[in-house]
N, C-alpha and C. Protein backbone atom coordinates (compact mmCIF):
# COMPACT_ATOMS: atom_id res chain seq x y z
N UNK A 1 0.85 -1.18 0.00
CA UNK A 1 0.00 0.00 0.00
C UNK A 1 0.90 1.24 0.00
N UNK A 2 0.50 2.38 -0.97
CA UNK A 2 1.43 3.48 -0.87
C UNK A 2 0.93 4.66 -0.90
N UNK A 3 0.92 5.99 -0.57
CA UNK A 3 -0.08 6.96 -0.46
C UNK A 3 0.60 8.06 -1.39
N UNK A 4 -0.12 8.41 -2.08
CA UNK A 4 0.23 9.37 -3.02
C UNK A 4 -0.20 11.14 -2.59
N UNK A 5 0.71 11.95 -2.79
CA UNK A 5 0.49 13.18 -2.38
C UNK A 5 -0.54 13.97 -4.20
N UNK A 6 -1.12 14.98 -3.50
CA UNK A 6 -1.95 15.87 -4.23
C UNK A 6 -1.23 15.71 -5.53
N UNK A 7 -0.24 16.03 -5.55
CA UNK A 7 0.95 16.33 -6.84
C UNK A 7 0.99 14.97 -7.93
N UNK A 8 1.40 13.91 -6.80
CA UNK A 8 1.62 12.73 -7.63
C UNK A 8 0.57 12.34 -8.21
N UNK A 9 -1.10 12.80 -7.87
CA UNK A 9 -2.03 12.13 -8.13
C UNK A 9 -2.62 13.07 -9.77
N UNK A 10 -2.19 14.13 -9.23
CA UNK A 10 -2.55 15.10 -10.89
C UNK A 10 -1.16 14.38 -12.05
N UNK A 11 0.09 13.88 -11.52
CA UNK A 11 0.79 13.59 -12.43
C UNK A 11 0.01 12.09 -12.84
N UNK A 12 -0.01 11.17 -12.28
CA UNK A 12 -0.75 9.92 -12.72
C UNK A 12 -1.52 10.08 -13.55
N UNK A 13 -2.74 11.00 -13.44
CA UNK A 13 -3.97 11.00 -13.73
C UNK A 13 -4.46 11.87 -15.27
N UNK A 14 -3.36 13.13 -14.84
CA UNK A 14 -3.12 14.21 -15.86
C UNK A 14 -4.02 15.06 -16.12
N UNK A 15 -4.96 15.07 -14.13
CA UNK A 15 -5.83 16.04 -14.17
C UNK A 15 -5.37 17.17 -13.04
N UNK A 16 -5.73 18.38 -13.49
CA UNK A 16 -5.37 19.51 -12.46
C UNK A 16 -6.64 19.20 -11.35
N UNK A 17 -5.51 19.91 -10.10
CA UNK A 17 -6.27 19.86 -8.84
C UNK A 17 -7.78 20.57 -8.73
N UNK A 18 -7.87 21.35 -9.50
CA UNK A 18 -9.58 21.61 -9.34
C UNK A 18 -10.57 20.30 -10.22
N UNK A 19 -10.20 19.63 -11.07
CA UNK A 19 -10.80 18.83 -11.76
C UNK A 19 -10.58 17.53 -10.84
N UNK A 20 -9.78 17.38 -9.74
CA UNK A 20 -9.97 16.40 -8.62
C UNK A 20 -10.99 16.65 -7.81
N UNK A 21 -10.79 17.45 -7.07
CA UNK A 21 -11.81 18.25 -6.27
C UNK A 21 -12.98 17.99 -6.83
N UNK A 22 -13.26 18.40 -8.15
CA UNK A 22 -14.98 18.36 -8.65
C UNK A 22 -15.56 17.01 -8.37
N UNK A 23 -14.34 16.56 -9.07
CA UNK A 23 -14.75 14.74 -9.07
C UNK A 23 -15.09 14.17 -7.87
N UNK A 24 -14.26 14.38 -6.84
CA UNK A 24 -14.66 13.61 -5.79
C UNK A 24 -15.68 14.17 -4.99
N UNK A 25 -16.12 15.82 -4.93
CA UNK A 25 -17.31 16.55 -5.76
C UNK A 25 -18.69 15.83 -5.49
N UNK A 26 -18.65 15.29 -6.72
CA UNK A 26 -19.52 14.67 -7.28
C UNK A 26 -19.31 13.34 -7.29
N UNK A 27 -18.54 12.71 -6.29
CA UNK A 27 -18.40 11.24 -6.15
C UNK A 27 -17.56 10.43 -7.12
N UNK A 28 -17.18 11.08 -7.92
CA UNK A 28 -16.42 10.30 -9.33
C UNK A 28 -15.68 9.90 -9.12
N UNK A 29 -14.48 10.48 -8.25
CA UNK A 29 -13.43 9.99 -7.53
C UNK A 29 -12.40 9.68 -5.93
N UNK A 30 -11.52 8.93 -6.15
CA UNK A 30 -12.01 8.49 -4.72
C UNK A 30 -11.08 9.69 -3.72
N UNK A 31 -12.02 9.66 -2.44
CA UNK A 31 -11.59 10.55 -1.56
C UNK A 31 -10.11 10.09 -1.08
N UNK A 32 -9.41 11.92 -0.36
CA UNK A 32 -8.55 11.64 0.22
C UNK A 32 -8.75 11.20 1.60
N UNK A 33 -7.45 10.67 2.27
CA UNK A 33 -7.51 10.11 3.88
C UNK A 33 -6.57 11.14 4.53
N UNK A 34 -7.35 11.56 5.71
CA UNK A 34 -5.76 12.17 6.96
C UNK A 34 -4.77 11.13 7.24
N UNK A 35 -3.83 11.19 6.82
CA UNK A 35 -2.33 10.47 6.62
C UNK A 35 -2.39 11.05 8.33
N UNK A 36 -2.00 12.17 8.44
CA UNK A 36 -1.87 12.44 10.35
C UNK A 36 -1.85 13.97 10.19
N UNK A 37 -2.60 14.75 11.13
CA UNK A 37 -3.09 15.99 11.25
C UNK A 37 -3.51 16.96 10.13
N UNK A 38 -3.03 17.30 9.45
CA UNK A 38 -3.64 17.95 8.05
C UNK A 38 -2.79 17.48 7.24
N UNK A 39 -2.09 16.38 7.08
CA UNK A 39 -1.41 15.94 5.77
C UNK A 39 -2.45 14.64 4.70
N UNK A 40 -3.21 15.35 4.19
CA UNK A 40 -3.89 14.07 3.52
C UNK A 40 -3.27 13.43 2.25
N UNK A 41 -3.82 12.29 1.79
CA UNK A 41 -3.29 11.75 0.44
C UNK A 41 -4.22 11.02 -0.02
N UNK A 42 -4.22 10.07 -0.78
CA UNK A 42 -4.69 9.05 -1.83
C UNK A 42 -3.93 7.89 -1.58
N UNK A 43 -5.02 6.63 -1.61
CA UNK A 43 -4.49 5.24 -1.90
C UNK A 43 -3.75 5.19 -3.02
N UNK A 44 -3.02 4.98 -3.43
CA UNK A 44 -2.35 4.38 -4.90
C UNK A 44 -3.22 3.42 -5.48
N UNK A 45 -3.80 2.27 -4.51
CA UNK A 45 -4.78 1.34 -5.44
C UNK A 45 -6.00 2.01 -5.75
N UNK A 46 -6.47 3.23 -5.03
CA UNK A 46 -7.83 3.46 -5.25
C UNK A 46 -7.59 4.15 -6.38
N UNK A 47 -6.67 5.32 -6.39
CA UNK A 47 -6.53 5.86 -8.19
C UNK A 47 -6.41 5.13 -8.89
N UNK A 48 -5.60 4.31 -8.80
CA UNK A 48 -5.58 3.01 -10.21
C UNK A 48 -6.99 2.42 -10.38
N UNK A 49 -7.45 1.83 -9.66
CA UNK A 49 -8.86 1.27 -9.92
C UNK A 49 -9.92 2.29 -10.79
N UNK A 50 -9.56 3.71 -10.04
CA UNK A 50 -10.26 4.90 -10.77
C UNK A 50 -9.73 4.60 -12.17
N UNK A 51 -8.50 4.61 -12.77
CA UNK A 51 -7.83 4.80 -13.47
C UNK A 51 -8.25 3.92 -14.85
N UNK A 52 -8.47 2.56 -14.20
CA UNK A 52 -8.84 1.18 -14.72
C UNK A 52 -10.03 1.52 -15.40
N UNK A 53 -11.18 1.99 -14.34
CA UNK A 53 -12.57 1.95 -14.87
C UNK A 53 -12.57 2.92 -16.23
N UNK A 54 -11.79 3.87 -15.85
CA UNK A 54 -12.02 4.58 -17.02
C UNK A 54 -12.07 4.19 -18.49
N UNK A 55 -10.25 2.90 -18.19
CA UNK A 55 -9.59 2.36 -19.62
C UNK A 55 -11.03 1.29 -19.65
N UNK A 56 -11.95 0.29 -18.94
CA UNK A 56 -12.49 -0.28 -19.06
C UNK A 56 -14.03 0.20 -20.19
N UNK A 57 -14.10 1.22 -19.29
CA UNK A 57 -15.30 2.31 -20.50
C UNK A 57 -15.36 2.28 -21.70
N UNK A 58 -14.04 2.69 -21.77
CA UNK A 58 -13.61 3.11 -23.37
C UNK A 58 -13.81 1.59 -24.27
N UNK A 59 -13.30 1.04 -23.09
CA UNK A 59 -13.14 -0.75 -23.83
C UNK A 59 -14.38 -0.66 -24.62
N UNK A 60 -15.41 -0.90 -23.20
CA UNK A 60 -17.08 -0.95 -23.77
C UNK A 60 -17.32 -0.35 -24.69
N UNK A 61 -17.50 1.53 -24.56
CA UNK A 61 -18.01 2.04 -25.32
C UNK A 61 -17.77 1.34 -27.03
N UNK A 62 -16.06 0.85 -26.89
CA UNK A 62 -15.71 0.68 -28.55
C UNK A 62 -16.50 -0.30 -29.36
N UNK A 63 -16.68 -1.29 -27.63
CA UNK A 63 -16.97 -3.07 -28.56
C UNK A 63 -18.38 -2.60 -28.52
N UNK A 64 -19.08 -1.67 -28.00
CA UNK A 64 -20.94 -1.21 -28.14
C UNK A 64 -20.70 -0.63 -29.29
N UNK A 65 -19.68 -0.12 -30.21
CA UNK A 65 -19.71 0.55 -31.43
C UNK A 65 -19.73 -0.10 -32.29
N UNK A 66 -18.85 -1.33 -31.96
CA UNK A 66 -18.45 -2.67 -33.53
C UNK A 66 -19.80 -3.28 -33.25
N UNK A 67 -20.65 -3.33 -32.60
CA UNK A 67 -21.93 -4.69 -32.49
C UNK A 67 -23.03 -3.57 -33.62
């Protein structure tokens, strides 16, 4: 398990920090945790899983295009 800071998670993702914020917002993506007193972060597995569903979408959407 590894916790990713604000920074690392816009580099992964290749979204700016207000387009995190919205997301998790609106539930889209997954919340941060208090690491210890105001230092929060991100699971590493939970962005990836975010990360996954996305590539998984696209999967769908394509093979709902070829049928």
């Amino acid at each position: 398990m590894r916790f990713l800071k604000l920074q690392q998670v816009m580099d992964k993702t290749t979204l700016c920090r207000s387009s995190i914020y919205n997301l998790i917002k609106a539930g889209d993506f997954p919340k941060n945790v208090t690491v210890m007193g105001k230092r929060k972060a991100w699971l590493e597995s939970e962005v990836e899983d975010w990360m996954m569903s996305k590539v998984e979408n696209i999967e769908f959407m394509t093979q709902d295009k070829k049928i």
